[in-house]
Protein backbone atom coordinates (compact mmCIF):
# COMPACT_ATOMS: atom_id res chain seq x y z
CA UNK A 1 0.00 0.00 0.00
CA UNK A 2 1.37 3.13 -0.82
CA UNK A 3 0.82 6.93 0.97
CA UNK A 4 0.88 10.35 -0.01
CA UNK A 5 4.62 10.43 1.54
CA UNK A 6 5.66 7.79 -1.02
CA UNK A 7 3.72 10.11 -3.88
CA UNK A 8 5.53 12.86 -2.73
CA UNK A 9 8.77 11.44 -2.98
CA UNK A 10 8.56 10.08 -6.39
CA UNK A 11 7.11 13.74 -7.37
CA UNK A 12 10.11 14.88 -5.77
CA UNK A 13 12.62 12.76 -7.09
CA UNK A 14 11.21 13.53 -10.99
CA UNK A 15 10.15 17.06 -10.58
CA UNK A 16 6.42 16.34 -11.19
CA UNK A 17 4.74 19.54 -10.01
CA UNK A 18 1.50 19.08 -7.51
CA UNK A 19 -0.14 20.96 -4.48
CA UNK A 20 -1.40 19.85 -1.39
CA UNK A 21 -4.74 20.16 -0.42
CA UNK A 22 -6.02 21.66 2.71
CA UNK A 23 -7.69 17.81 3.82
CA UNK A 24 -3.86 16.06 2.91
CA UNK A 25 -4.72 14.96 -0.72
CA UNK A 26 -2.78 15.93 -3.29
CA UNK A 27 -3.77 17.06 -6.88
CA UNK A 28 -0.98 16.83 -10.11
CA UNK A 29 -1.45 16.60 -13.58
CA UNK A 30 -2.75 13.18 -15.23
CA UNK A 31 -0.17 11.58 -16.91
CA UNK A 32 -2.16 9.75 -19.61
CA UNK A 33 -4.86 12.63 -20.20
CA UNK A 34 -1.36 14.23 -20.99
CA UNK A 35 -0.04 11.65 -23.31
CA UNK A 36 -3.73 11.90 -24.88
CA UNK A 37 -3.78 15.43 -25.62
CA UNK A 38 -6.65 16.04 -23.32
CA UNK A 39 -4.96 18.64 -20.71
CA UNK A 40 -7.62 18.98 -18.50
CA UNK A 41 -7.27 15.53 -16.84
CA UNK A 42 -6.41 16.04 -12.85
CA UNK A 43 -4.99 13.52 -10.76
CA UNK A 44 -5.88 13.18 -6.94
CA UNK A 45 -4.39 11.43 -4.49
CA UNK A 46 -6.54 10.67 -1.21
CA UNK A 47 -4.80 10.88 2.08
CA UNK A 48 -4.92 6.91 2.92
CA UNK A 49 -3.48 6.51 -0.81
CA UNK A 50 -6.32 5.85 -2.84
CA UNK A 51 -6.37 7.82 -6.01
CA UNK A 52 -8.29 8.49 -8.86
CA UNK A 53 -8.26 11.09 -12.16
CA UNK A 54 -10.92 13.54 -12.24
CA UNK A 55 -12.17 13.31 -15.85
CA UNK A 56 -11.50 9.39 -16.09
CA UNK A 57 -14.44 7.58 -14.12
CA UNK A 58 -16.59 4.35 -14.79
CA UNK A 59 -15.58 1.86 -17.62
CA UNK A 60 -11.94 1.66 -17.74
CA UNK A 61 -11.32 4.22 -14.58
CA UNK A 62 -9.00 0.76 -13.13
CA UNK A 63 -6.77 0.82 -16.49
CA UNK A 64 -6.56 4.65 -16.46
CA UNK A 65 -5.41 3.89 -13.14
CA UNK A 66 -2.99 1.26 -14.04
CA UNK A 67 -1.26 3.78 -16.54
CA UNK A 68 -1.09 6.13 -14.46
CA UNK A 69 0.92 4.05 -12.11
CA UNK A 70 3.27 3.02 -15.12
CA UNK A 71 4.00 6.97 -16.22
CA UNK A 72 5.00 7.67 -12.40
CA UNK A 73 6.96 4.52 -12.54
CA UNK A 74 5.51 3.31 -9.66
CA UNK A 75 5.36 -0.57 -9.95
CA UNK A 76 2.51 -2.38 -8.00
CA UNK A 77 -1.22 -1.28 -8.40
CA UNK A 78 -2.34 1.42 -6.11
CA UNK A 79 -5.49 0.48 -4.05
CA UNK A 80 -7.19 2.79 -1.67
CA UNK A 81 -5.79 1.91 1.62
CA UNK A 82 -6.87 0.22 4.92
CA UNK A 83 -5.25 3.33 6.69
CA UNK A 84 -6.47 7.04 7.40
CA UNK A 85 -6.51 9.88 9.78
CA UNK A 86 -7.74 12.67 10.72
CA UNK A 87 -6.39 15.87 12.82
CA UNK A 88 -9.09 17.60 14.36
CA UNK A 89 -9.04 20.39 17.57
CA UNK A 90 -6.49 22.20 16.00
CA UNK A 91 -4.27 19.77 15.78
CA UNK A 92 -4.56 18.63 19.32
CA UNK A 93 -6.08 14.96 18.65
CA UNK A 94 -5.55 12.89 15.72
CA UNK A 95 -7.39 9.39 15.06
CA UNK A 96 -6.03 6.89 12.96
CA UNK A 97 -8.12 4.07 11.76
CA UNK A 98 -7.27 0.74 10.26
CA UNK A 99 -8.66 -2.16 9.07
CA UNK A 100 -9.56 -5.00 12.13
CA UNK A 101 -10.63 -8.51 12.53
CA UNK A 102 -13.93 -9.53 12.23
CA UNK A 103 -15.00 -6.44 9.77
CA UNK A 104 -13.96 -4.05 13.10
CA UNK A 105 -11.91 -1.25 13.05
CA UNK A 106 -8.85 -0.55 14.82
CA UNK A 107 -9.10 3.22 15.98
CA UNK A 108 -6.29 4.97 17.79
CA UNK A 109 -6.73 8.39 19.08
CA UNK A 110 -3.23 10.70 19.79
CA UNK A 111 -1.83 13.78 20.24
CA UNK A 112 1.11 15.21 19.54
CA UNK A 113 3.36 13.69 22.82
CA UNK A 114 1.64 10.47 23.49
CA UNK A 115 -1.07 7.63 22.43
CA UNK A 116 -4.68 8.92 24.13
CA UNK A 117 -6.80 5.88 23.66
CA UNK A 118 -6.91 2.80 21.41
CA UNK A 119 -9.86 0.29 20.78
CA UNK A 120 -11.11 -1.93 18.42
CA UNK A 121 -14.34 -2.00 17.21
CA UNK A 122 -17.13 -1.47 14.14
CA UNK A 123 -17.14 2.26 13.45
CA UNK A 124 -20.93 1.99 12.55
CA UNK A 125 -22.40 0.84 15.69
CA UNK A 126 -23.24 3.90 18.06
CA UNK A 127 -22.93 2.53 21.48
CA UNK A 128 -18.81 1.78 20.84
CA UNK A 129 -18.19 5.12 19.58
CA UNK A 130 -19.72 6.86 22.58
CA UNK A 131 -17.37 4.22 24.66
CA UNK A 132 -14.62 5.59 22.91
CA UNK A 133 -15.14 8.77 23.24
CA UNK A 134 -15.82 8.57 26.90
CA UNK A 135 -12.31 6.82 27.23
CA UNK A 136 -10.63 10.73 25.95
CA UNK A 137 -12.46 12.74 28.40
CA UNK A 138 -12.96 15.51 26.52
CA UNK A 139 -15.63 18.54 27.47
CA UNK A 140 -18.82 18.33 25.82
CA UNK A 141 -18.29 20.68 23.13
CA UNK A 142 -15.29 18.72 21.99
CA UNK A 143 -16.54 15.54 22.49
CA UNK A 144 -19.37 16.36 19.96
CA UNK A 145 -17.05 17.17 17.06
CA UNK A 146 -14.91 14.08 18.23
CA UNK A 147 -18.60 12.27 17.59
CA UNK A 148 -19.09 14.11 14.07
CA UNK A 149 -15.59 13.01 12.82
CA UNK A 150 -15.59 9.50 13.64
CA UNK A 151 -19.19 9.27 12.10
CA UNK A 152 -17.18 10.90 8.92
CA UNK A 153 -14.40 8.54 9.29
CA UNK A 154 -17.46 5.56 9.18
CA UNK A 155 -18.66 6.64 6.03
CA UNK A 156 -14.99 7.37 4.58
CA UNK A 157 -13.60 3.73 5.66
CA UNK A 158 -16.86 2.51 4.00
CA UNK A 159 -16.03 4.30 0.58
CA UNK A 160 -12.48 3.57 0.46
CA UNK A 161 -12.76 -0.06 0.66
CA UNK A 162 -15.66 -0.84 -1.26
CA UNK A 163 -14.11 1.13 -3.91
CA UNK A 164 -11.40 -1.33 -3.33
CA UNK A 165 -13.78 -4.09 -3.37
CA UNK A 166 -14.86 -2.52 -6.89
CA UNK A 167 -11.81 -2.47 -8.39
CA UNK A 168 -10.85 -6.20 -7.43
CA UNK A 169 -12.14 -7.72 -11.35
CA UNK A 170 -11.60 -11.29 -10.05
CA UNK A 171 -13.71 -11.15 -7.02
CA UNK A 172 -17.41 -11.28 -7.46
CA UNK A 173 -19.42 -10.46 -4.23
CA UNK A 174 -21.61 -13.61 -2.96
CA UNK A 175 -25.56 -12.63 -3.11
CA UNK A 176 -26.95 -14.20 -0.77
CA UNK A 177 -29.95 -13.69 2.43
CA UNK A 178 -28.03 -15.78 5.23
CA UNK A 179 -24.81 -17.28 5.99
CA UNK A 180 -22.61 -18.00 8.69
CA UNK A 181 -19.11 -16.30 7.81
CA UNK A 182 -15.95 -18.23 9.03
CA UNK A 183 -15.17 -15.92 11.26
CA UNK A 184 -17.92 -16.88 13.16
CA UNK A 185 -20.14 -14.17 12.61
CA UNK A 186 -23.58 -14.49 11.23
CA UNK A 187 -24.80 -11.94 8.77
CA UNK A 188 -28.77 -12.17 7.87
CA UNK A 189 -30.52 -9.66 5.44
CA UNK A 190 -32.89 -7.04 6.41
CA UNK A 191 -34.07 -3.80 4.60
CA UNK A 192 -31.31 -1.76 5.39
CA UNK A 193 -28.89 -4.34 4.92
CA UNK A 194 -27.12 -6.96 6.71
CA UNK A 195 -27.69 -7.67 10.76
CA UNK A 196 -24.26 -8.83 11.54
CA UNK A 197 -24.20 -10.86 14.59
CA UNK A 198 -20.52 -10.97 16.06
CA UNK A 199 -20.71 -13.63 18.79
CA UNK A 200 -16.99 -12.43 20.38
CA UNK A 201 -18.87 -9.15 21.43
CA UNK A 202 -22.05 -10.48 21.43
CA UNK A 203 -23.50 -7.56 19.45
CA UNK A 204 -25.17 -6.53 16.31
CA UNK A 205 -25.06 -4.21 13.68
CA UNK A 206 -25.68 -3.26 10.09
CA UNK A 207 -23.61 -3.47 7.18
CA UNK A 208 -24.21 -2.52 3.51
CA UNK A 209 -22.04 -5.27 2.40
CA UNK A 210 -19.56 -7.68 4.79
CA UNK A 211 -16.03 -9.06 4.15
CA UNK A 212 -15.34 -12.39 5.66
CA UNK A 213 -11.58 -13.25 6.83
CA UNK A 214 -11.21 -15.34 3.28
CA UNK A 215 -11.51 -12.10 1.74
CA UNK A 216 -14.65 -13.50 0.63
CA UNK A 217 -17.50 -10.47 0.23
CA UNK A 218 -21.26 -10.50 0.82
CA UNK A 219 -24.10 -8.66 -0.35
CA UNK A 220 -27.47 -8.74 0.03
CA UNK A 221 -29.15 -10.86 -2.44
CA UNK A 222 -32.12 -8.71 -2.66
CA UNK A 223 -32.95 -4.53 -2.64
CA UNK A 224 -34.46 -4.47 0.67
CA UNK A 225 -37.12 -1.52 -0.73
CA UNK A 226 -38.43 -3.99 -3.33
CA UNK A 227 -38.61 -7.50 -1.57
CA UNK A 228 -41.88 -6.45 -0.52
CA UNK A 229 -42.82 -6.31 -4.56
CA UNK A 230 -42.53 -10.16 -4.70
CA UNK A 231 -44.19 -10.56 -1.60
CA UNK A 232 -41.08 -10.81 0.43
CA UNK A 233 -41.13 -9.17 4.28
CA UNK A 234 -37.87 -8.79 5.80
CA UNK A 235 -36.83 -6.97 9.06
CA UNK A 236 -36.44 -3.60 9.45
CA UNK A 237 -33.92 -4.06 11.98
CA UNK A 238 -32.60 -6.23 15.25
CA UNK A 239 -33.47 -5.36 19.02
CA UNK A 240 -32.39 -7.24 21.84
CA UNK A 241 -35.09 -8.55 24.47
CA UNK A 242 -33.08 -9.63 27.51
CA UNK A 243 -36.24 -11.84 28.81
CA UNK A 244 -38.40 -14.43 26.35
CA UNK A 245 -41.10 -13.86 28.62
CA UNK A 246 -41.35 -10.35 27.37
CA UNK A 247 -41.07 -11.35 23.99
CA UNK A 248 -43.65 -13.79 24.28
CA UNK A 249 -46.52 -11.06 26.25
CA UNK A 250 -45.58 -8.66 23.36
CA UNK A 251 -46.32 -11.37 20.58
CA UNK A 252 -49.47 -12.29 22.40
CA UNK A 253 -50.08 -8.85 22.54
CA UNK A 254 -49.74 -7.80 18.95
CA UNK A 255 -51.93 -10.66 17.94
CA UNK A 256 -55.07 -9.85 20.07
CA UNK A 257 -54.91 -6.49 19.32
CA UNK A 258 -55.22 -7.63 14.98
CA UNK A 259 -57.36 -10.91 15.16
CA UNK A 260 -59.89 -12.08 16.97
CA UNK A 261 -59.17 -15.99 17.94
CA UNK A 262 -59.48 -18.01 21.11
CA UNK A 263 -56.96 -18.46 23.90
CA UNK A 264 -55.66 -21.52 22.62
CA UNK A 265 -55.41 -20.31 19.37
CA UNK A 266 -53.39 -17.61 20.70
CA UNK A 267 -50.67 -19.45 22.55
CA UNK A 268 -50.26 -21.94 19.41
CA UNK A 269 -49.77 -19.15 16.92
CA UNK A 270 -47.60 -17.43 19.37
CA UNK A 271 -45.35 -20.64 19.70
CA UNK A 272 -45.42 -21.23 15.52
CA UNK A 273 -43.97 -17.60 15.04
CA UNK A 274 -41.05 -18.52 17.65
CA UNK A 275 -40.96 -21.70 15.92
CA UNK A 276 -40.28 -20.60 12.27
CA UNK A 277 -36.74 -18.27 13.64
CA UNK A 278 -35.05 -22.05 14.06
CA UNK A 279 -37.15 -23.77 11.09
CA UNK A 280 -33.39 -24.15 9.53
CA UNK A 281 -32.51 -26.72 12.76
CA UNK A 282 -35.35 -28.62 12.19
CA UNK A 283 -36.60 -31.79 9.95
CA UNK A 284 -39.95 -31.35 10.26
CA UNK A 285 -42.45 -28.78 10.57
CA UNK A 286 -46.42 -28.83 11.20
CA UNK A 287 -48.44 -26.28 9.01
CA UNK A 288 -50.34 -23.83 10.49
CA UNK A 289 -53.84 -23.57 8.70
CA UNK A 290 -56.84 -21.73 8.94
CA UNK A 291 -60.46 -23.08 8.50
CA UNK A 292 -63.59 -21.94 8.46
CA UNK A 293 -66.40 -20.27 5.85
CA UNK A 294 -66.27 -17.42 3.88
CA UNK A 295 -65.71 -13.83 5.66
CA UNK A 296 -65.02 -15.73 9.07
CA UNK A 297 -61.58 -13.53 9.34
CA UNK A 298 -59.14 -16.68 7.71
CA UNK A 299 -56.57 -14.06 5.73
CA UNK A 300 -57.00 -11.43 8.68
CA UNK A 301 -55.16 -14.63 10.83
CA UNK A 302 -53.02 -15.60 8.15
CA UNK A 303 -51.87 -12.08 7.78
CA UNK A 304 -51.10 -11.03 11.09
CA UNK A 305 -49.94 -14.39 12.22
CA UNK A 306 -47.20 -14.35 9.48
CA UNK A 307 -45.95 -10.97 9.65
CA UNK A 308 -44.28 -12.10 12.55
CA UNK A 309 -42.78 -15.03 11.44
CA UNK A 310 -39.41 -15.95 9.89
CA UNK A 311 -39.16 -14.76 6.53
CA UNK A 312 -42.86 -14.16 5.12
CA UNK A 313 -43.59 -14.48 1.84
CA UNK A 314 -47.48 -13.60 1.04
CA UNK A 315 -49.10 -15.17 -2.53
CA UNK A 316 -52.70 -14.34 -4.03
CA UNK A 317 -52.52 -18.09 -5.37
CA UNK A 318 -51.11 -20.83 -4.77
CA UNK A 319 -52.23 -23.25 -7.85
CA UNK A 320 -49.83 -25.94 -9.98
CA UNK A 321 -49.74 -22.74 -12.34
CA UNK A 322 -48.63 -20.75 -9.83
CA UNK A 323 -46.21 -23.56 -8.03
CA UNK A 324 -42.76 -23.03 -10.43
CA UNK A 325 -42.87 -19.47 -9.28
CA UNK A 326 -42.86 -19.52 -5.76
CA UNK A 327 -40.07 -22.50 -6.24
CA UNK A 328 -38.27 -20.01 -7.57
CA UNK A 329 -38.90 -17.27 -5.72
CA UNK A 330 -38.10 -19.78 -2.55
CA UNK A 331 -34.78 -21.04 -3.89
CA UNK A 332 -33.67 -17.39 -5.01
CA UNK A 333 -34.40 -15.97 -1.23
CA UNK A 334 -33.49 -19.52 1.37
């Protein structure tokens, strides 16, 4: 992985003319825009080393790249980097963030005589930055722009490497709904992305796409704004309930206040939903079915009843016509 220092120094050493930017980056002419008679082309050169020509993007931007590379006589391709930092408090705290284990990030906070704090952990989730940021002691006022940059830094870290993701022709991302990474983390699909379960910290968040130790990406298989157009519900999101007895009163709860059944009825269809979250562990499974004539509240039950399972998918019919489609559909989503 190369740096802006290591830019610099081949500038230096052939007398390539650039400036620096106020954020660290560093802007030159593009070699092969030159070479091509269009002088407008600009190169830039990210602070954690990723770079990219201003008027070459899209098809082709990675062999652009690659000449680019040749005409500065730099050897190896250039990909944006696991590394970056940023000075903030007038210069009084820098953070430097690097790629962890387990899709984590390794974030060390300095200043200029000594190492402040040090932790790893996923940038995205909330809770662990306001740990950090506790662990610096900082007054409020500072703390909240310590807050706003490592937020930035989230969304930066993001970019950089799936643009390094992007630019990795031999890799094609796995689509999928589920899996269980070898890490040991388990990623499932919701409509904001993946919930990624990391069982070392016992916590969750959610990821846009998630890179298991293999180097082996995931993405979700499917949009989560249109699974409901093929009658797919997923979750919107995970929350943790520390008791099942909660969890049970507050499915009980959400099904007497929709549908009007007995008792029994109740505590069965409260059991089924629980049932269908470990459907994967099990041989067998009974069918829930409801009976009964015409305008005696059958789809109302189905309806609320499986919203709340695993995984619902909802059809208007379920004839031989309509069977090979809802195979599909069923293979395509697990």
């Amino acid at each position: 992985m190369k740096t802006t220092s290591e830019f610099i120094a081949v500038f230096d050493a052939q007398g390539i003319e650039y400036r620096t930017e106020t954020d660290g980056s560093l802007i030159t002419d593009c070699p092969p825009c030159g070479i091509e008679n269009k002088g407008t082309g600009k190169a830039k050169i990210f602070p954690d080393g990723g770079f990219t020509c201003q008027r070459f993007a899209g098809t082709g931007a990675a062999e652009h790249r690659q000449e680019m590379l040749s005409a500065w006589n730099l050897e190896s391709a250039v990909k944006p980097s696991s590394f970056m930092s940023e000075t903030i408090l007038d210069g009084q705290v820098t953070f430097e963030i690097e790629r962890g284990e387990r899709g984590k990030q390794r974030v060390t906070a300095r200043n200029c005589k000594s190492v402040l704090h040090v932790d790893v952990f996923n940038l995205s989730d909330s809770s662990a930055r306001v740990k950090f940021i506790k662990n610096l002691n900082l007054p409020e006022p500072d703390a909240l722009t310590t807050s706003r940059t490592l937020i930035d830094l989230a969304d930066r870290f993001y970019r950089v490497n799936e643009a390094a993701l992007d630019d990795d022709e031999d890799q094609e991302p796995a689509l999928t709904t589920f899996a269980v990474l070898k890490d040991g983390r388990i990623i499932e699909e919701t409509t904001n992305g993946f919930a990624c379960y990391d069982p070392v910290s016992e916590s969750t968040t959610i990821e846009k796409s998630v890179t298991d130790e293999d180097g082996t990406a995931y993405k979700p298989l499917i949009n989560g704004g249109r699974a409901d157009k093929i009658g797919l519900f997923l979750a919107s999101g995970v929350e943790e309930y520390f008791a099942e007895e909660q969890l049970d009163a507050d499915i009980l709860k959400f099904i007497e206040k929709y549908v009007d059944i007995s008792e029994q009825n109740r505590a069965i269809s409260s059991k089924y939903i629980r049932m269908t979250y470990r459907i994967d562990s099990l041989n067998e499974v009974p069918y829930l079915h409801a009976t009964g004539n015409s305008g005696n509240g059958k789809s109302r039950f189905t309806q609320t009843i499986g919203l709340l399972c695993y995984r619902p998918m909802f059809t208007i019919d379920a004839t031989a016509v309509f069977a090979p489609y809802l195979h599909h559909q069923l293979e395509q989503t697990g």
